[in-house]
C-alpha atoms as a PDB file:
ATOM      1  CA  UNK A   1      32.802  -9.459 -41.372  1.00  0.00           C
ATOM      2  CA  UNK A   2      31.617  -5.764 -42.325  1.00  0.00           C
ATOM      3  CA  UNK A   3      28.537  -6.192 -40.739  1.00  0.00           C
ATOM      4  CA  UNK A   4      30.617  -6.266 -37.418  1.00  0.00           C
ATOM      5  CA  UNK A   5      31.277  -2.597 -38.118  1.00  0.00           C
ATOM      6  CA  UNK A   6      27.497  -1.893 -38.006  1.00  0.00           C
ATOM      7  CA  UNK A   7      26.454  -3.853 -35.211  1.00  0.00           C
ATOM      8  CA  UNK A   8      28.889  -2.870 -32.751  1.00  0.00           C
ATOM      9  CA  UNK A   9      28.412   0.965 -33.187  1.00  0.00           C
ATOM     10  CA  UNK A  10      24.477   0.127 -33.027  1.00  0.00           C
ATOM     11  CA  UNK A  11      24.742  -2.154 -30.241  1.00  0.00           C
ATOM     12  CA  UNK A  12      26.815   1.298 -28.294  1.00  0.00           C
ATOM     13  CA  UNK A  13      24.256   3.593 -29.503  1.00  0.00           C
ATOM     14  CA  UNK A  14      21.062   1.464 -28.166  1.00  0.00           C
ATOM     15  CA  UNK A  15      22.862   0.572 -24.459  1.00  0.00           C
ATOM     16  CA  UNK A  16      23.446   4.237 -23.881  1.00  0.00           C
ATOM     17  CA  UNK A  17      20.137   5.088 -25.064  1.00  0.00           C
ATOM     18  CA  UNK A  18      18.790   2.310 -22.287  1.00  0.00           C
ATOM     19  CA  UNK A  19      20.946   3.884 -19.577  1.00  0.00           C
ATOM     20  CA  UNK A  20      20.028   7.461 -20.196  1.00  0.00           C
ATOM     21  CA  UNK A  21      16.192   6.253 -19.862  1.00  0.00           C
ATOM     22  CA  UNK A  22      16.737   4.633 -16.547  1.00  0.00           C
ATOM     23  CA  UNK A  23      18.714   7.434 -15.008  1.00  0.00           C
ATOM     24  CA  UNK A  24      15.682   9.327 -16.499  1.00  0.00           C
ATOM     25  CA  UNK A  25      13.198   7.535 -15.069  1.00  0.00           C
ATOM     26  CA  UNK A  26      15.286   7.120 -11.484  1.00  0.00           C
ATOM     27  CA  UNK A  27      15.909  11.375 -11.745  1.00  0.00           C
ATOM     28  CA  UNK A  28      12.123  11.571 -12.148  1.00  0.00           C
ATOM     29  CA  UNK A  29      10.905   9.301  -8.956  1.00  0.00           C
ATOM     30  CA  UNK A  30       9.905   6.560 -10.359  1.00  0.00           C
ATOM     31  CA  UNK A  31      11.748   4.451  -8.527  1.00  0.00           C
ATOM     32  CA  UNK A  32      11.227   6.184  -5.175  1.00  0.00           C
ATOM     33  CA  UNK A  33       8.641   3.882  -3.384  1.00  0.00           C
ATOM     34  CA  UNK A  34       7.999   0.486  -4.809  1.00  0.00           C
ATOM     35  CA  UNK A  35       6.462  -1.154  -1.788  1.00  0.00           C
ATOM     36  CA  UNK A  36       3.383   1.411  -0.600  1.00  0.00           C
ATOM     37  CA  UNK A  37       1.829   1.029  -3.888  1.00  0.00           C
ATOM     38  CA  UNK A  38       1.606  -2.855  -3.404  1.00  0.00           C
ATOM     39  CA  UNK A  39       0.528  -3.049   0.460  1.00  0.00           C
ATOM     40  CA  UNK A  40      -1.909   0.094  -0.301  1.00  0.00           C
ATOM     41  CA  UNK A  41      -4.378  -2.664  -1.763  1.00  0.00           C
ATOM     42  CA  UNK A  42      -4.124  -5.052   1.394  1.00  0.00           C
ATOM     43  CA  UNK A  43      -5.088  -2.382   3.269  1.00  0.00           C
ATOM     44  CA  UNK A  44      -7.921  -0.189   1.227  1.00  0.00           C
ATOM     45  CA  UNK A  45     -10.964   0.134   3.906  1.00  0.00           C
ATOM     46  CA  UNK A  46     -14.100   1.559   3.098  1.00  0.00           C
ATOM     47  CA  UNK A  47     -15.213   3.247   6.228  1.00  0.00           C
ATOM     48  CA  UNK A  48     -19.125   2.617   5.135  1.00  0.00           C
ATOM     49  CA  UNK A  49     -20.854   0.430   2.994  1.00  0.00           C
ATOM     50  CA  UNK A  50     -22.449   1.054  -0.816  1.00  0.00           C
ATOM     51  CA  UNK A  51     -25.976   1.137  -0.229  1.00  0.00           C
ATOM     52  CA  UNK A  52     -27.608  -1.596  -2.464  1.00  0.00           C
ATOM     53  CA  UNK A  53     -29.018  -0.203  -5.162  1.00  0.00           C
ATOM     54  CA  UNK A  54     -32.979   0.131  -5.544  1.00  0.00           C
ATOM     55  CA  UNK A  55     -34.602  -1.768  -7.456  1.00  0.00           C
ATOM     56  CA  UNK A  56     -37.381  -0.805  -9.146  1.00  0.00           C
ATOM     57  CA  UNK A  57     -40.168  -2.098 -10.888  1.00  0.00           C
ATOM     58  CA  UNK A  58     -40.647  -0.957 -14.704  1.00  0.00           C
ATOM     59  CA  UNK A  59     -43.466   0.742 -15.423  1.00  0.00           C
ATOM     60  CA  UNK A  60     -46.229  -1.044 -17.724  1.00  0.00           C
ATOM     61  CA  UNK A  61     -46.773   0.046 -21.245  1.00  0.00           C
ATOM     62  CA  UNK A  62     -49.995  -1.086 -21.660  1.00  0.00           C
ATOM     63  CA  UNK A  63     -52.900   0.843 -20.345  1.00  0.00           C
ATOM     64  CA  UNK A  64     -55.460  -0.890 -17.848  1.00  0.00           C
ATOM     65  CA  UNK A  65     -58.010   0.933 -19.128  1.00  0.00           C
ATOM     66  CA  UNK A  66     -58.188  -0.632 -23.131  1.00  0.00           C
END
């Protein structure tokens, strides 16, 4: 039953710590926009292609000449 005395005072302690981080967080904007983030994917255009990349041949090591 003493451990009762712990807990409770702990159990205080880490609930106020939670709330203080999420008026924290809320206070710093996190929170502001939640849904341009997730529709700014849908609509991501790329107004001209990547070029393919060249490819090239590698050069020989050996000599024609040997």
């Amino acid at each position: 039953m003493d451990i009762i005395y712990v807990l409770i005072p702990l159990s205080i302690l880490l609930i106020s710590i939670a709330v203080l981080v999420f008026f924290w967080a809320v206070k710093g904007g996190q929170f502001d926009d939640l849904d341009s983030p997730a529709h700014r994917i849908l609509f991501d255009d790329d107004d001209e292609p990547q070029p393919a990349p060249e490819q090239t041949k590698p050069a020989d090591k050996k000599s024609s000449d040997d």
